[in-house]
C-alpha atoms as a PDB file:
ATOM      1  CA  UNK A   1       0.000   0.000   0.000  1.00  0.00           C
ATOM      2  CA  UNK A   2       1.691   3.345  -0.833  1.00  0.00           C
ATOM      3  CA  UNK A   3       1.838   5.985   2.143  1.00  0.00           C
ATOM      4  CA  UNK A   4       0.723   9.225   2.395  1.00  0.00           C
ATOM      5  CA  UNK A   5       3.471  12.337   3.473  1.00  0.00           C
ATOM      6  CA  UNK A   6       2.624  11.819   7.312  1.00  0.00           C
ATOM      7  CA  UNK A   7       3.238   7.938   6.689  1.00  0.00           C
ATOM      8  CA  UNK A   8      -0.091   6.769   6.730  1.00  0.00           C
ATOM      9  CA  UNK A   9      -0.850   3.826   4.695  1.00  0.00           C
ATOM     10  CA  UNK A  10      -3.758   4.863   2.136  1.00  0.00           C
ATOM     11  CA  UNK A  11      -5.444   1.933   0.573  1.00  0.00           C
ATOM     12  CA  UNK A  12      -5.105   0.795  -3.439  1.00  0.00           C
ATOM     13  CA  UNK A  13      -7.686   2.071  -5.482  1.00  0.00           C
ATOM     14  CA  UNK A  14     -10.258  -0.050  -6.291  1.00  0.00           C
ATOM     15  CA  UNK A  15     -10.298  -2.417  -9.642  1.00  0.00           C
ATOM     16  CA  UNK A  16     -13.778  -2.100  -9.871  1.00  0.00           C
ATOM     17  CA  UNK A  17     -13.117   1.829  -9.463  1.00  0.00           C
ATOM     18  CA  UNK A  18     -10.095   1.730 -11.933  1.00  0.00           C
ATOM     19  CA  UNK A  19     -12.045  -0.196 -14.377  1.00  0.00           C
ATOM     20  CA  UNK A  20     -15.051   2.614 -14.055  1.00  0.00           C
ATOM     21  CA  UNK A  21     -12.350   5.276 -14.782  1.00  0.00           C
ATOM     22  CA  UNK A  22     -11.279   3.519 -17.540  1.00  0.00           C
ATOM     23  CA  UNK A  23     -14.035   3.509 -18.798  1.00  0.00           C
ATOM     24  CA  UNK A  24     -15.058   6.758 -18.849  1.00  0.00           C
ATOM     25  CA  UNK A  25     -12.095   7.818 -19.874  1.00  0.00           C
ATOM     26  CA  UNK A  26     -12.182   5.683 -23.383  1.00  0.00           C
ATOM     27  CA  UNK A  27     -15.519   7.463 -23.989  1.00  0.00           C
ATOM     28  CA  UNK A  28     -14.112  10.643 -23.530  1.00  0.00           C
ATOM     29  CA  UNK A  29     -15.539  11.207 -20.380  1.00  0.00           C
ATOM     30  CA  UNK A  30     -19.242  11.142 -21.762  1.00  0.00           C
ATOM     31  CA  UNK A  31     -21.553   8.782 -18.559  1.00  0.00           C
ATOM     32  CA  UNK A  32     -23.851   8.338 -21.141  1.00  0.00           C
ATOM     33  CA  UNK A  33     -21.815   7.161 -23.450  1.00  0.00           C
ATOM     34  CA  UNK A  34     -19.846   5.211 -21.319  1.00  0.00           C
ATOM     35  CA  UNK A  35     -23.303   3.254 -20.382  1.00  0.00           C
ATOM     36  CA  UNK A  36     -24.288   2.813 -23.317  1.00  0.00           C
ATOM     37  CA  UNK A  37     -20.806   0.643 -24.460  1.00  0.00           C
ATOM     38  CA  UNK A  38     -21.271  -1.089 -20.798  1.00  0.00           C
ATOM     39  CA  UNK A  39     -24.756  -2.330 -21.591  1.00  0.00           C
ATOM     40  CA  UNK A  40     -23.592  -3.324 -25.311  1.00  0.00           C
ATOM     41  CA  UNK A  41     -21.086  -5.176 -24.378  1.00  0.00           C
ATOM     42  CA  UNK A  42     -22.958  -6.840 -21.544  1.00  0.00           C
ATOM     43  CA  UNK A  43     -25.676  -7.770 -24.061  1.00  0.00           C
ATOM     44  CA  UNK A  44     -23.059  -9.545 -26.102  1.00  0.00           C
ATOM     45  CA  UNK A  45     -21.802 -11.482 -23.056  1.00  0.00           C
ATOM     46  CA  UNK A  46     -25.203 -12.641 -22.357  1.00  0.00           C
ATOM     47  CA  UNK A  47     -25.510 -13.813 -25.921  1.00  0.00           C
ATOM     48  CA  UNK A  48     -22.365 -15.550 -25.955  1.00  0.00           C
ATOM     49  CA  UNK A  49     -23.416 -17.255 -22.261  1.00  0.00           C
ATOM     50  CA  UNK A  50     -26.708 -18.726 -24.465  1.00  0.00           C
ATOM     51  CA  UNK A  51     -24.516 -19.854 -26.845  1.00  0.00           C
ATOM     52  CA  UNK A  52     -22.526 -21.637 -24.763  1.00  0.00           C
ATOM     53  CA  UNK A  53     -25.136 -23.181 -22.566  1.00  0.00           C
ATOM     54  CA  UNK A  54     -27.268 -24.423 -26.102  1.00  0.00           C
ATOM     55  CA  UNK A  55     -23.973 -26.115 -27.005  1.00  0.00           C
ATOM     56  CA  UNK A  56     -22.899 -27.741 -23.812  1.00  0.00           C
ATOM     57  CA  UNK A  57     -26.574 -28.875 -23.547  1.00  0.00           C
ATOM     58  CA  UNK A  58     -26.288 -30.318 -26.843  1.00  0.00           C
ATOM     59  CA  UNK A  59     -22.957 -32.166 -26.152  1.00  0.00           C
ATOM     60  CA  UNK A  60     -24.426 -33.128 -22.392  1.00  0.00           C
ATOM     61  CA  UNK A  61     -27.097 -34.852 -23.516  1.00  0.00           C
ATOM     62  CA  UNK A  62     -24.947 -36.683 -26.840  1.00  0.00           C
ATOM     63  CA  UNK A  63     -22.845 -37.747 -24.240  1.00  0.00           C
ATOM     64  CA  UNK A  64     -25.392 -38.742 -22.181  1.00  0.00           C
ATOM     65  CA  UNK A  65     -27.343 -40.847 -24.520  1.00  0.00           C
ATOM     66  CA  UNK A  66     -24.122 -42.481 -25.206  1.00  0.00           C
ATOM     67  CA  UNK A  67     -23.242 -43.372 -21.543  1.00  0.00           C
ATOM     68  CA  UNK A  68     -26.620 -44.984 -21.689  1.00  0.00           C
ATOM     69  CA  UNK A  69     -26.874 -46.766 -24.731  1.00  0.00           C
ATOM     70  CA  UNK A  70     -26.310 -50.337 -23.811  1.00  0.00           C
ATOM     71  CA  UNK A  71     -22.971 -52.168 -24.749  1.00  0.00           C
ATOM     72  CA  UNK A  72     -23.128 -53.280 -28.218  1.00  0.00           C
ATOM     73  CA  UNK A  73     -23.466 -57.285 -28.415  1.00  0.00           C
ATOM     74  CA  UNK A  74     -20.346 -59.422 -28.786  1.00  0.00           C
ATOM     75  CA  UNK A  75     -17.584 -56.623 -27.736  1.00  0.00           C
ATOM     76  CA  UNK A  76     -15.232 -57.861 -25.324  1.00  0.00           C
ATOM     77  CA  UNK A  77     -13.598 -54.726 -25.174  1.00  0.00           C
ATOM     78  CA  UNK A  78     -16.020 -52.431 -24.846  1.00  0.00           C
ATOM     79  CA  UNK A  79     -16.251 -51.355 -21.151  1.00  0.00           C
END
């Protein structure tokens, strides 16, 4: 933690903070702006979450199917 002139330890900004900053900063200090990209990009991450849950469903429930599909007949090997 840096410290202050009188040696008093002042705490680390924030991430969360720094991030805000950041952000503000890149949209040339415009709030609106700056919410605007925030809820764009969050609508995107949402979109990529669906994504990602349809095709881990999808590879679940192959898997799943297979796991339950009964050994076929005559295979020694097959375990």
């Amino acid at each position: 933690m840096p410290a202050d002139p009188q040696g008093k330890k002042r705490p680390e900004p924030d991430r969360l903070d720094v991030a805000a900053d950041e952000a503000i900063a890149m949209c040339g200090g415009d709030m609106r702006s700056t919410i605007r990209a925030l809820l764009l990009a969050n609508e995107f991450l949402e979109h990529e979450v669906k994504e990602l849950m349809v095709a881990v469903s999808k590879g679940y429930e192959r898997r799943r199917r297979n796991y339950l599909r009964p050994p076929p007949s005559g295979r020694k090997d097959y375990d």
